[in-house]
Protein backbone atom coordinates (compact mmCIF):
# COMPACT_ATOMS: atom_id res chain seq x y z
CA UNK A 1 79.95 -56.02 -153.90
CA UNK A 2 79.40 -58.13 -156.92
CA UNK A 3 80.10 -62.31 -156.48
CA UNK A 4 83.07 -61.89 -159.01
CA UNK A 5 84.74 -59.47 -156.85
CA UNK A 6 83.83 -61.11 -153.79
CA UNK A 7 85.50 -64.56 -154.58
CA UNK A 8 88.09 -62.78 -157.34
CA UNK A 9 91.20 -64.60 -156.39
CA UNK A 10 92.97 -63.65 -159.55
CA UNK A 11 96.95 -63.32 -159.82
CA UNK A 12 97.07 -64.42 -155.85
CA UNK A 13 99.95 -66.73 -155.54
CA UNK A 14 98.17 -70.06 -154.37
CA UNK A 15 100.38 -73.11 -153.14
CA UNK A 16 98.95 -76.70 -152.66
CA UNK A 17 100.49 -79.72 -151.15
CA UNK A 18 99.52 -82.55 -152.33
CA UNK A 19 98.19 -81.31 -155.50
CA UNK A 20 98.82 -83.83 -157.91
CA UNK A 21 95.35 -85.62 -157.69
CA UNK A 22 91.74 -85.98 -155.44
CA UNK A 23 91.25 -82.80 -153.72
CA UNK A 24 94.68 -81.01 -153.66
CA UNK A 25 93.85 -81.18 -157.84
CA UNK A 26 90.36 -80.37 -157.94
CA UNK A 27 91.26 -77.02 -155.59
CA UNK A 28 94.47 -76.40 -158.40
CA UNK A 29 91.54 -76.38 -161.00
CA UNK A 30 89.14 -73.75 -159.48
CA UNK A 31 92.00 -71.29 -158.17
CA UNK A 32 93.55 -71.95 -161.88
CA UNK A 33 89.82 -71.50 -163.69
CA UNK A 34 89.84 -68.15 -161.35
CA UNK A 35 93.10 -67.02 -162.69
CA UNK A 36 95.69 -67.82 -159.52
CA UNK A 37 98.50 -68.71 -160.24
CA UNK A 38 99.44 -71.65 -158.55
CA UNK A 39 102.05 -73.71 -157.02
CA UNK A 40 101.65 -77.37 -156.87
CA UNK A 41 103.83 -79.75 -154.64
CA UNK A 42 103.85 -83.66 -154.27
CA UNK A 43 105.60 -86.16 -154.00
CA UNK A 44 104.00 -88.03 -156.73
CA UNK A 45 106.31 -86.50 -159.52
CA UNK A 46 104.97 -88.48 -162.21
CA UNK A 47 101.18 -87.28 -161.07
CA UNK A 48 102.85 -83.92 -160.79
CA UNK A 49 103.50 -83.28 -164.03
CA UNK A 50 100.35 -84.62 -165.76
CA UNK A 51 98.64 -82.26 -164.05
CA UNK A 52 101.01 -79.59 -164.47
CA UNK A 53 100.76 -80.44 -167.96
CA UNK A 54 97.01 -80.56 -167.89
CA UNK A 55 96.49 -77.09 -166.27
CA UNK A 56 99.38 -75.31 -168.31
CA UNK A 57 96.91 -76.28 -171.60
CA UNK A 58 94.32 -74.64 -170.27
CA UNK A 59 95.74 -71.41 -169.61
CA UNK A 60 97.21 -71.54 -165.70
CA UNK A 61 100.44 -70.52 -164.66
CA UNK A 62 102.04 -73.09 -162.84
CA UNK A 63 105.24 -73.45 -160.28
CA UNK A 64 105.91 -77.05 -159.77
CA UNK A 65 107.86 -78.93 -156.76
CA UNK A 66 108.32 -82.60 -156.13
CA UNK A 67 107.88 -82.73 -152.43
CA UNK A 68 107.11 -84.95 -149.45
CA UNK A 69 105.94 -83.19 -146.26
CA UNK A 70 107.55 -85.68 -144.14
CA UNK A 71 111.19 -84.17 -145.34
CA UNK A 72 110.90 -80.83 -143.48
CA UNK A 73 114.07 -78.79 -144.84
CA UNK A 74 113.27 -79.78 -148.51
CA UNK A 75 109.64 -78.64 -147.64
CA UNK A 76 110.71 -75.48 -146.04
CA UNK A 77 113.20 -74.89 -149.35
CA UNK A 78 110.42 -75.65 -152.14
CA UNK A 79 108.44 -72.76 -150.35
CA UNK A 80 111.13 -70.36 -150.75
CA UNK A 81 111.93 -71.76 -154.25
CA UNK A 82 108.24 -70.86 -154.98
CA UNK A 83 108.45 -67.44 -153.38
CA UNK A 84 111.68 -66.63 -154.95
CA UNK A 85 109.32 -67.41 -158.74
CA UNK A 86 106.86 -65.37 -157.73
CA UNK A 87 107.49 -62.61 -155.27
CA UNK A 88 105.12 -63.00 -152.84
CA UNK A 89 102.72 -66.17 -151.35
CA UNK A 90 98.83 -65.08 -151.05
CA UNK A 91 97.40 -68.72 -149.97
CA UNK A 92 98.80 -72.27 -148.93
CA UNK A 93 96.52 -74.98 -149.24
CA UNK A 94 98.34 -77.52 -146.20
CA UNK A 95 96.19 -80.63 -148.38
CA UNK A 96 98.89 -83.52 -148.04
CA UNK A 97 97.69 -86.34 -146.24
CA UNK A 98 97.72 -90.61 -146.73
CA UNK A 99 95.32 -93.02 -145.40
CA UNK A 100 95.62 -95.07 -141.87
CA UNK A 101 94.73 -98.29 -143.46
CA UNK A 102 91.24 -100.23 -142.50
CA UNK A 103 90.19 -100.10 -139.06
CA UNK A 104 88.96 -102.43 -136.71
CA UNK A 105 85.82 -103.23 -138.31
CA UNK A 106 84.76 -103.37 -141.96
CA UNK A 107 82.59 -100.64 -143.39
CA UNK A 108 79.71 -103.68 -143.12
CA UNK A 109 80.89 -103.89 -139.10
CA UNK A 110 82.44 -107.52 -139.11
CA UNK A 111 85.79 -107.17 -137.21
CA UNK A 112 89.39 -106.96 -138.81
CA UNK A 113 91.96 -108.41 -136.50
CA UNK A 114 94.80 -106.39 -138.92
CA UNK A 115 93.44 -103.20 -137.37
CA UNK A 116 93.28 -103.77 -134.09
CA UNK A 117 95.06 -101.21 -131.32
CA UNK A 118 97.73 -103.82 -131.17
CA UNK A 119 98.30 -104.82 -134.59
CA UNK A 120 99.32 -101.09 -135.05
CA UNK A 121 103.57 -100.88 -136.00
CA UNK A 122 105.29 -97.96 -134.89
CA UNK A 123 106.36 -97.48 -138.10
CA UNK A 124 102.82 -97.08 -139.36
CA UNK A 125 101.64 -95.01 -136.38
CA UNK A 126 105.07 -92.75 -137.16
CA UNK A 127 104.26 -92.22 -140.48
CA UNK A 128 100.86 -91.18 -140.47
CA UNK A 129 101.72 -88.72 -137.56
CA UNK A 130 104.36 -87.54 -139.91
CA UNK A 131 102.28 -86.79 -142.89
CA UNK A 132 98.60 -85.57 -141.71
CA UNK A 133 100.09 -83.81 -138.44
CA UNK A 134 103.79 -83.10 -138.28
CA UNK A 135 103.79 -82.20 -142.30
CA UNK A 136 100.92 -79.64 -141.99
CA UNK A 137 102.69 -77.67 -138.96
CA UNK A 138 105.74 -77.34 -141.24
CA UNK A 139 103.55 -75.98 -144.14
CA UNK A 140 101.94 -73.56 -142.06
CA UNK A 141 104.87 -72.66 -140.27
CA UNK A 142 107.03 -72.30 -144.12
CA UNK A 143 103.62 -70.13 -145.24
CA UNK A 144 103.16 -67.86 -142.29
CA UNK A 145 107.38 -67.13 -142.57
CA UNK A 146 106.51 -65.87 -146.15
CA UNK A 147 103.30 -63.97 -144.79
CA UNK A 148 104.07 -62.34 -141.82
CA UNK A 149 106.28 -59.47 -143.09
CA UNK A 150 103.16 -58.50 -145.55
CA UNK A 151 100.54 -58.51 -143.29
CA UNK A 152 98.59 -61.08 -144.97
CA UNK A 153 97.61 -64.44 -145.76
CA UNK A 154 95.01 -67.06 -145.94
CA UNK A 155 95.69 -70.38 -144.52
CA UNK A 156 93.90 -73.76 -145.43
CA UNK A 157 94.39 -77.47 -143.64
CA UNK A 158 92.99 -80.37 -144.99
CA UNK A 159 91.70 -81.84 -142.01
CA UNK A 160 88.84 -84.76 -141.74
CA UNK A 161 85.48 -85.19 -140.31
CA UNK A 162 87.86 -87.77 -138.59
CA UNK A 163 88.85 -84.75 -136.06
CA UNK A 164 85.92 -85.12 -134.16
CA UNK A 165 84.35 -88.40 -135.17
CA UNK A 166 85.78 -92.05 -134.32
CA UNK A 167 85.44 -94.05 -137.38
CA UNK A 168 85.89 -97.83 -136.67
CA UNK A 169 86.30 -98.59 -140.14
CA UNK A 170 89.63 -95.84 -140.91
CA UNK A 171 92.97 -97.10 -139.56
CA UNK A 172 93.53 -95.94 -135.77
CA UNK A 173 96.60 -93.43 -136.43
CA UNK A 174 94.64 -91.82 -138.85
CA UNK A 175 91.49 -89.94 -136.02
CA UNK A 176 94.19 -88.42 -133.33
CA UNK A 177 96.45 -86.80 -136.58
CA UNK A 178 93.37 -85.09 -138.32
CA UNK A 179 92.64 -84.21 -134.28
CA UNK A 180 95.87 -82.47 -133.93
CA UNK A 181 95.59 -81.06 -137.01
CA UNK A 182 92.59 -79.19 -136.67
CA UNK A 183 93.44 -78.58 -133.07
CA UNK A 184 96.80 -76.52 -134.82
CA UNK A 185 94.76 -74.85 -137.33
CA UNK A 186 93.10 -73.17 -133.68
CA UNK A 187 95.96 -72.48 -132.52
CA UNK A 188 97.56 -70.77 -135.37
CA UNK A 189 94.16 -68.73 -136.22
CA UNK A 190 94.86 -67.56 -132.70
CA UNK A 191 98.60 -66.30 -132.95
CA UNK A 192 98.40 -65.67 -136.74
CA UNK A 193 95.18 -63.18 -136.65
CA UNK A 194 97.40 -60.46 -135.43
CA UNK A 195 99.20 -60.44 -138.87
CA UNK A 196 95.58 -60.30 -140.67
CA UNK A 197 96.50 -64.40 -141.68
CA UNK A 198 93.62 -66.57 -141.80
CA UNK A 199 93.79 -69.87 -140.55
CA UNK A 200 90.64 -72.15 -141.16
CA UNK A 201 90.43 -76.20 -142.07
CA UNK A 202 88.00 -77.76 -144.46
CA UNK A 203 86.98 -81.37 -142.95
CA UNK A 204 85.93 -83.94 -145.66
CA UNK A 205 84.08 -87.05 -145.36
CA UNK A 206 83.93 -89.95 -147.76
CA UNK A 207 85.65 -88.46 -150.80
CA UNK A 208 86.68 -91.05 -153.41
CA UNK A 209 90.15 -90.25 -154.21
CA UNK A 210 93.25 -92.22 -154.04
CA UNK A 211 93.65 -91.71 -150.37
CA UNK A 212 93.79 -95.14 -148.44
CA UNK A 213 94.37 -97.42 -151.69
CA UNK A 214 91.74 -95.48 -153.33
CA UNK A 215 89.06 -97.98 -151.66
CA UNK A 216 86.07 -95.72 -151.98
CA UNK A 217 86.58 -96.12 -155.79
CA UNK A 218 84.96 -98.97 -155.64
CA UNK A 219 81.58 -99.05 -156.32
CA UNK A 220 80.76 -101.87 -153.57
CA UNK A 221 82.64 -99.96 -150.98
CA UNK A 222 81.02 -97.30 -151.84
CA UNK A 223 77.61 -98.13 -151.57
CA UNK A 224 78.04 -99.54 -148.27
CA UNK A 225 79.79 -96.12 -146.96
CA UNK A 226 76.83 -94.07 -148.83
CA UNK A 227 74.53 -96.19 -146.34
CA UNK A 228 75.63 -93.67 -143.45
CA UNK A 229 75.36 -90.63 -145.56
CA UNK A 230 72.39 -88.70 -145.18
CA UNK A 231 72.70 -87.19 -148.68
CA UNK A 232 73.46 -91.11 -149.90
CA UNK A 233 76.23 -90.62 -152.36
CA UNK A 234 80.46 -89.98 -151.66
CA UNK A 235 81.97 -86.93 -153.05
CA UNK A 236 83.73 -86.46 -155.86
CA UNK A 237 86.94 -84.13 -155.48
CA UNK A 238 85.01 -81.34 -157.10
CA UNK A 239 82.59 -81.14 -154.00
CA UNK A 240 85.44 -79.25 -152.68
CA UNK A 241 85.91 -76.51 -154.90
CA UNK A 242 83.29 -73.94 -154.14
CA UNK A 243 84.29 -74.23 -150.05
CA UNK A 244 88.18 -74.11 -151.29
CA UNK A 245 87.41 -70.83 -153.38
CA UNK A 246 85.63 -69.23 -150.79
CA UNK A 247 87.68 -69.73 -147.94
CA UNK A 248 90.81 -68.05 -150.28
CA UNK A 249 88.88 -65.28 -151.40
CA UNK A 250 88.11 -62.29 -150.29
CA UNK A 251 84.39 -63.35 -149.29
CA UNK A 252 85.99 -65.22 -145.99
CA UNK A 253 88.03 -62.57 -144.83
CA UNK A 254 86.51 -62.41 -141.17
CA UNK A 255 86.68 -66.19 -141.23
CA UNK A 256 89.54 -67.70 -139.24
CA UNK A 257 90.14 -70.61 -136.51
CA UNK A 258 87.24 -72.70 -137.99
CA UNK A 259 87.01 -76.29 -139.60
CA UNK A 260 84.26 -76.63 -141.52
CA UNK A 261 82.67 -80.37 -142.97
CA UNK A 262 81.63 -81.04 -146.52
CA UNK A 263 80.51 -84.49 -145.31
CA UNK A 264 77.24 -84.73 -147.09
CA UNK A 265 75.67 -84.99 -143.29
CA UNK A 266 77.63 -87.46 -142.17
CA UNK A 267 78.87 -86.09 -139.66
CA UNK A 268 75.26 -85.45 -138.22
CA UNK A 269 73.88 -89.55 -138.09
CA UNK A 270 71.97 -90.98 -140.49
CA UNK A 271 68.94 -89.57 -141.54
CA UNK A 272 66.66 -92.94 -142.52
């Protein structure tokens, strides 16, 4: 089979949470550049539409939602507002997530008493829990409603290498959400597989996008987070896109249950 049929994602209905910038936007770009139409939720609506906007210029056919994942009926309804445009829902990108804050320690290791265990507010701890864990079990559970009755479906999470590495220098709350949330993506590979629905998570590193504040922006912060990364630079969102088009294609169709990193090697110690 020839790579353009083996990644051809064209006309699948694609929806993204949390599409209105960083990654969530960089994977609306590749599935739009391969001719999916796409559905973009956030609840940045002014973000929204610029990129709505942007992608509509260049061709894509777009179905746009203001929505926050923490508000699960108005999540559940955008999905079926979506479905009820299109007819049918191929692939859900579950990419919404927000930052923890700093940790404990800066990314140069001096301690930060504002992220310490007990400096942590339940309404911060609630809140990331409610966004990176609780809002990606209602987007897979609003996709695989839509998916079930056809027998298919691929399923992505935005998960972190945070799942399965402490990070002193990310906010607390932040490690045992991206946990659970990869731990769900298992457990919905497991139940889903029966109804051909792929379930699989793609774990980033350092990406510099707006997530926490939009620190690794900065070019000092940057630097001193490259330090640890064995291919010594941060991503850019568009790091993402060849993983993202894969893992909705028809090239990852035996794929399911798995997270995979696109870390640069972080993940695996520092290599100098």
């Amino acid at each position: 089979m020839k790579a353009e049929q083996l990644f051809d994602v064209k006309d699948n209905i694609v929806a993204i949470t949390g599409a209105a910038s960083g990654i969530g936007l960089a994977i609306a770009e590749v599935l739009a550049a391969n001719q999916a139409r796409l559905v973009l939720f956030d609840i940045d609506k002014a973000s929204l539409a610029v990129a709505s906007d942007r992608l509509t210029q260049n061709g894509a056919e777009v179905f746009v939602r203001a929505a926050d994942v923490r508000d699960r009926e108005a999540l559940r309804q955008a999905f079926d507002e979506a479905v009820a445009h299109y007819g049918a829902l191929d692939t859900v990108f579950a990419n919404a997530g927000i930052g923890a804050g700093p940790g404990f320690v800066g990314v140069e290791g001096a301690r930060y008493p504002g992220g310490a265990f007990e400096a942590i507010t339940d309404n911060h701890w609630d809140d990331v829990i409610a966004v990176n864990l609780s809002g990606v079990f209602v987007t897979i559970q609003a996709a695989a409603r839509h998916m079930k009755p056809r027998r298919k479906g691929r399923i992505i999470v935005t998960t972190s290498i945070a799942s399965f590495r402490n990070q002193g220098w990310i906010g607390t709350p932040y490690m045992p959400a991206k946990a659970g949330a990869a731990h769900l993506v298992r457990q919905a590979a497991l139940e889903l597989a029966e109804f051909n629905i792929t379930v699989n998570a793609i774990a980033p590193g350092a990406f510099a996008t707006n997530i926490g504040g939009g620190r690794l922006r900065s070019a000092e912060v940057a630097a001193a987070v490259s330090r640890g990364i064995p291919l010594g630079r941060v991503a850019e969102p568009r790091d993402v896109q060849g993983l993202a088009l894969f893992l909705a294609s028809r090239a990852a169709s035996f794929v399911t249950g798995v997270e995979i990193p696109i870390d640069g090697g972080a993940s695996l110690g520092r290599g100098s």
